[in-house]
C-alpha atoms as a PDB file:
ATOM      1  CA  UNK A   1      -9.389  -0.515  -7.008  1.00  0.00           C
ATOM      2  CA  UNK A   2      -9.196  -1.213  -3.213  1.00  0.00           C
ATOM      3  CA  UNK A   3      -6.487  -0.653  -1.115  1.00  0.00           C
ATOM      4  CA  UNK A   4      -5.737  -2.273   2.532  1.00  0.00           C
ATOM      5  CA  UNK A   5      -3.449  -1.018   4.627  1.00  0.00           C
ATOM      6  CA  UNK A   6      -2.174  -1.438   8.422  1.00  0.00           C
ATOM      7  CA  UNK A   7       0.991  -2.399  10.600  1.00  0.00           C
ATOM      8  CA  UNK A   8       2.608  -5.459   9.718  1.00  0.00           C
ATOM      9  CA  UNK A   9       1.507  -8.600  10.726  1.00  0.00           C
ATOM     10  CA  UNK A  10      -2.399  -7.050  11.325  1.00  0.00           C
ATOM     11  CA  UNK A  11      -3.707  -9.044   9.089  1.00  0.00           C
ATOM     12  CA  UNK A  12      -4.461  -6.977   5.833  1.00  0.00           C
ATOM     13  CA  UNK A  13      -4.173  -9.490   3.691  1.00  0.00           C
ATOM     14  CA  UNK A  14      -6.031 -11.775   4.883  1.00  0.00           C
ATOM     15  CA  UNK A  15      -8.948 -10.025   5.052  1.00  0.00           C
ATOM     16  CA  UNK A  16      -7.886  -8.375   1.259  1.00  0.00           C
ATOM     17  CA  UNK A  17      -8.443 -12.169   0.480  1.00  0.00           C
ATOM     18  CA  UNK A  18     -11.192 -13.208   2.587  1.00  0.00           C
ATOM     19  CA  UNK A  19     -13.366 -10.073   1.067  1.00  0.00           C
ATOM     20  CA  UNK A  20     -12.384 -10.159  -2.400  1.00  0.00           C
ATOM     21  CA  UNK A  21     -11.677 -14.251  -3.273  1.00  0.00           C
ATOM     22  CA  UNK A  22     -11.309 -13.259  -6.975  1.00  0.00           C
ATOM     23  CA  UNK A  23      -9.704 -10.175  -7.256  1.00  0.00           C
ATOM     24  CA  UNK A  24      -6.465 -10.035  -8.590  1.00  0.00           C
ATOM     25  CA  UNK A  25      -4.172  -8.941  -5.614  1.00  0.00           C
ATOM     26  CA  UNK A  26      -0.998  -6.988  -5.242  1.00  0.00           C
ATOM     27  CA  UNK A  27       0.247  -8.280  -1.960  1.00  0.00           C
ATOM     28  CA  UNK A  28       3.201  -5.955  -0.238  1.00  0.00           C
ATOM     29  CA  UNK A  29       2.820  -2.858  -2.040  1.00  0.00           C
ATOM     30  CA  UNK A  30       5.179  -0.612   0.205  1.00  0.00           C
ATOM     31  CA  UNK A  31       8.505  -3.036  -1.312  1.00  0.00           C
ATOM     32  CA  UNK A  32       7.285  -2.585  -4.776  1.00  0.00           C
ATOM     33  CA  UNK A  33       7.839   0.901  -3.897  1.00  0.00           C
ATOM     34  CA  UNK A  34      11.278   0.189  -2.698  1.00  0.00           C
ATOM     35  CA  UNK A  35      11.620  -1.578  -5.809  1.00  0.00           C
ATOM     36  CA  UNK A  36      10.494   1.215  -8.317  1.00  0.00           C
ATOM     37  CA  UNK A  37      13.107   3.381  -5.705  1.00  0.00           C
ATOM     38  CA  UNK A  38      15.951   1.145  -6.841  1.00  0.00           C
ATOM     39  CA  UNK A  39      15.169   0.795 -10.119  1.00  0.00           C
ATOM     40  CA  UNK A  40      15.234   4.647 -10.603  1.00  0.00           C
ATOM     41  CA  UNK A  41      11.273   5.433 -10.969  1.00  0.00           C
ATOM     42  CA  UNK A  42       9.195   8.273  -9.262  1.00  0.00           C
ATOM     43  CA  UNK A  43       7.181   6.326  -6.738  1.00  0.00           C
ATOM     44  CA  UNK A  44       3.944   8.842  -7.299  1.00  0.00           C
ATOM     45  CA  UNK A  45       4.509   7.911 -11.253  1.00  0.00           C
ATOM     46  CA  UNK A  46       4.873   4.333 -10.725  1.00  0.00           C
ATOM     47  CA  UNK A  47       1.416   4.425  -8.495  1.00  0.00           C
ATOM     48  CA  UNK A  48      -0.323   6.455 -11.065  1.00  0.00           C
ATOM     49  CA  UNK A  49       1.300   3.240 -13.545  1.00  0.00           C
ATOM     50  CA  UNK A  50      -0.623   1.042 -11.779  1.00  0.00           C
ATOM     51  CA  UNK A  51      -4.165   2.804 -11.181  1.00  0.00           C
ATOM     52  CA  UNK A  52      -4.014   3.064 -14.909  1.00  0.00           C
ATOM     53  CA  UNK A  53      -2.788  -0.244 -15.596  1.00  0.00           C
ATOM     54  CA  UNK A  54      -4.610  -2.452 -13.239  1.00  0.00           C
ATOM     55  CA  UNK A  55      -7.921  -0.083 -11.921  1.00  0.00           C
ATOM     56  CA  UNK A  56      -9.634  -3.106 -10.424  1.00  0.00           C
ATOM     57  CA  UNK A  57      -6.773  -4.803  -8.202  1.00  0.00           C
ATOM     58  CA  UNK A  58      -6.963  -4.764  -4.980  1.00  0.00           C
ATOM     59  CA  UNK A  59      -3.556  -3.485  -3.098  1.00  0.00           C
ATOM     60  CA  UNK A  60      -2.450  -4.679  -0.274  1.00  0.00           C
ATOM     61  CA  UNK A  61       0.310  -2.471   1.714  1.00  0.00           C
ATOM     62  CA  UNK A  62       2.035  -2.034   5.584  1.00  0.00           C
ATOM     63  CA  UNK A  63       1.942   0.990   7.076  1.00  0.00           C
ATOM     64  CA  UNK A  64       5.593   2.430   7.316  1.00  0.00           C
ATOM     65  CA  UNK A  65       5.390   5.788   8.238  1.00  0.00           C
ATOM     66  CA  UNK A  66       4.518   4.952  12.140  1.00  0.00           C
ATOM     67  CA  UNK A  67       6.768   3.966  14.988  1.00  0.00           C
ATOM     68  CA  UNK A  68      10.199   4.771  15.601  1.00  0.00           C
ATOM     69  CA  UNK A  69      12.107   7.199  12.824  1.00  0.00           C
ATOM     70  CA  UNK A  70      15.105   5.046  11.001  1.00  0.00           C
ATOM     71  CA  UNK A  71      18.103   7.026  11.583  1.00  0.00           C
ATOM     72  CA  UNK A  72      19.442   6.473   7.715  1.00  0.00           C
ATOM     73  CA  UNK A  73      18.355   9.009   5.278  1.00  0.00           C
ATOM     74  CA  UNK A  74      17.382   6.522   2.963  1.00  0.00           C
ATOM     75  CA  UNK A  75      15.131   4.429   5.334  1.00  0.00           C
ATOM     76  CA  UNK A  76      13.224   8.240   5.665  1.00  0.00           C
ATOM     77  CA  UNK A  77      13.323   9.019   2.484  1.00  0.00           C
ATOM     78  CA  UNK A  78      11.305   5.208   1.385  1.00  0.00           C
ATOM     79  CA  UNK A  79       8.675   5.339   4.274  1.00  0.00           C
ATOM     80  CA  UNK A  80       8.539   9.074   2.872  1.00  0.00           C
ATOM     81  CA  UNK A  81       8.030   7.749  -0.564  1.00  0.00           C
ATOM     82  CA  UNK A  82       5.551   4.900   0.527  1.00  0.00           C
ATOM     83  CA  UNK A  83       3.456   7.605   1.865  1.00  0.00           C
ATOM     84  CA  UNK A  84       3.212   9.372  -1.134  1.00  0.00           C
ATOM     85  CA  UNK A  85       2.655   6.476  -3.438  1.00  0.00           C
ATOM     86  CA  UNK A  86      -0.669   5.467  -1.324  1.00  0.00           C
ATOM     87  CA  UNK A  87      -1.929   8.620  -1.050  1.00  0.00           C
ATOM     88  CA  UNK A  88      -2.072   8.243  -4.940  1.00  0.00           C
ATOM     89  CA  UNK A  89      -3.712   4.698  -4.455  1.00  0.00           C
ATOM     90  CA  UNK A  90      -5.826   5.611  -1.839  1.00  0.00           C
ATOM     91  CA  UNK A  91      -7.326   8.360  -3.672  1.00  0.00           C
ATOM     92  CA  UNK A  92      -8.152   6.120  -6.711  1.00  0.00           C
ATOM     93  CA  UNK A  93      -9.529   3.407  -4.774  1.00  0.00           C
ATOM     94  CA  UNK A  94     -13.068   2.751  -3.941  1.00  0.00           C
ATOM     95  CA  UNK A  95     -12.661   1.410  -0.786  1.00  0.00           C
ATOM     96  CA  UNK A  96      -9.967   1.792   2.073  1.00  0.00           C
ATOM     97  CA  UNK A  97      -9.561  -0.451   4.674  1.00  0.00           C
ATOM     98  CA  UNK A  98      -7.504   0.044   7.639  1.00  0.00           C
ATOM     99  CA  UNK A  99      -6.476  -3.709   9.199  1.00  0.00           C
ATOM    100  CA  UNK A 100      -5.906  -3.820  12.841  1.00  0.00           C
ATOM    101  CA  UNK A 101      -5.489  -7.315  14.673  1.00  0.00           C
ATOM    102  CA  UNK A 102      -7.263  -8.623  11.399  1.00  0.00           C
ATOM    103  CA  UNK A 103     -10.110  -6.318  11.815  1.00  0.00           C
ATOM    104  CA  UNK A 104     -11.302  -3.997   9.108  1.00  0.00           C
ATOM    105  CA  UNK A 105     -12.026  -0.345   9.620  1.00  0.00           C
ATOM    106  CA  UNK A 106     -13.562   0.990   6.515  1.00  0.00           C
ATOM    107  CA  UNK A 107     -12.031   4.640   5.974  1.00  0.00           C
ATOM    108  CA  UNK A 108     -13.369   5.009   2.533  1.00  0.00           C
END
């Protein structure tokens, strides 16, 4: 598994692409989350789900937890819980790659 992260629009997946043509990819990771949120699901259990389902994907996710802090609960509580679920990613992944301006910084 690899996992790219960084703001939105830098450019993570695009280079998820460009370095892994073939790889099956799971673009926008952090509104899955939101989805799994909705639907009622642990967000750490649905991220263990997918390590163990799909262990070579590569994941593709924006960085929420930076910048200004949303004044609804619920906007805290799903950057909280994107946070969580790629910490589980991250530390099943092989490689993680931090995009900025569409320029990878290898952090694993």
């Amino acid at each position: 598994m690899k996992l790219y992260i960084g703001g939105a629009y830098q450019g993570q997946e695009e280079l998820a692409v460009r370095e892994n043509p073939k790889a099956e990819l799971i673009p926008d990771f952090h509104e899955k989350v939101r989805e799994a949120i909705l639907k009622g699901e642990d967000p750490k259990a649905f991220a263990q789900k997918l390590c163990l389902e799909k262990p070579d994907a590569v994941i593709v996710a924006n960085e929420v937890g930076a910048g200004i802090v949303p004044m609804e609960a619920s906007e805290r509580a799903f950057r909280e819980a994107v946070g969580r679920a790629l910490c589980v990613i991250a530390q099943a992944s092989d490689t993680v790659v931090r995009a900025v301006c569409g320029i990878g910084a290898r952090i694993k």
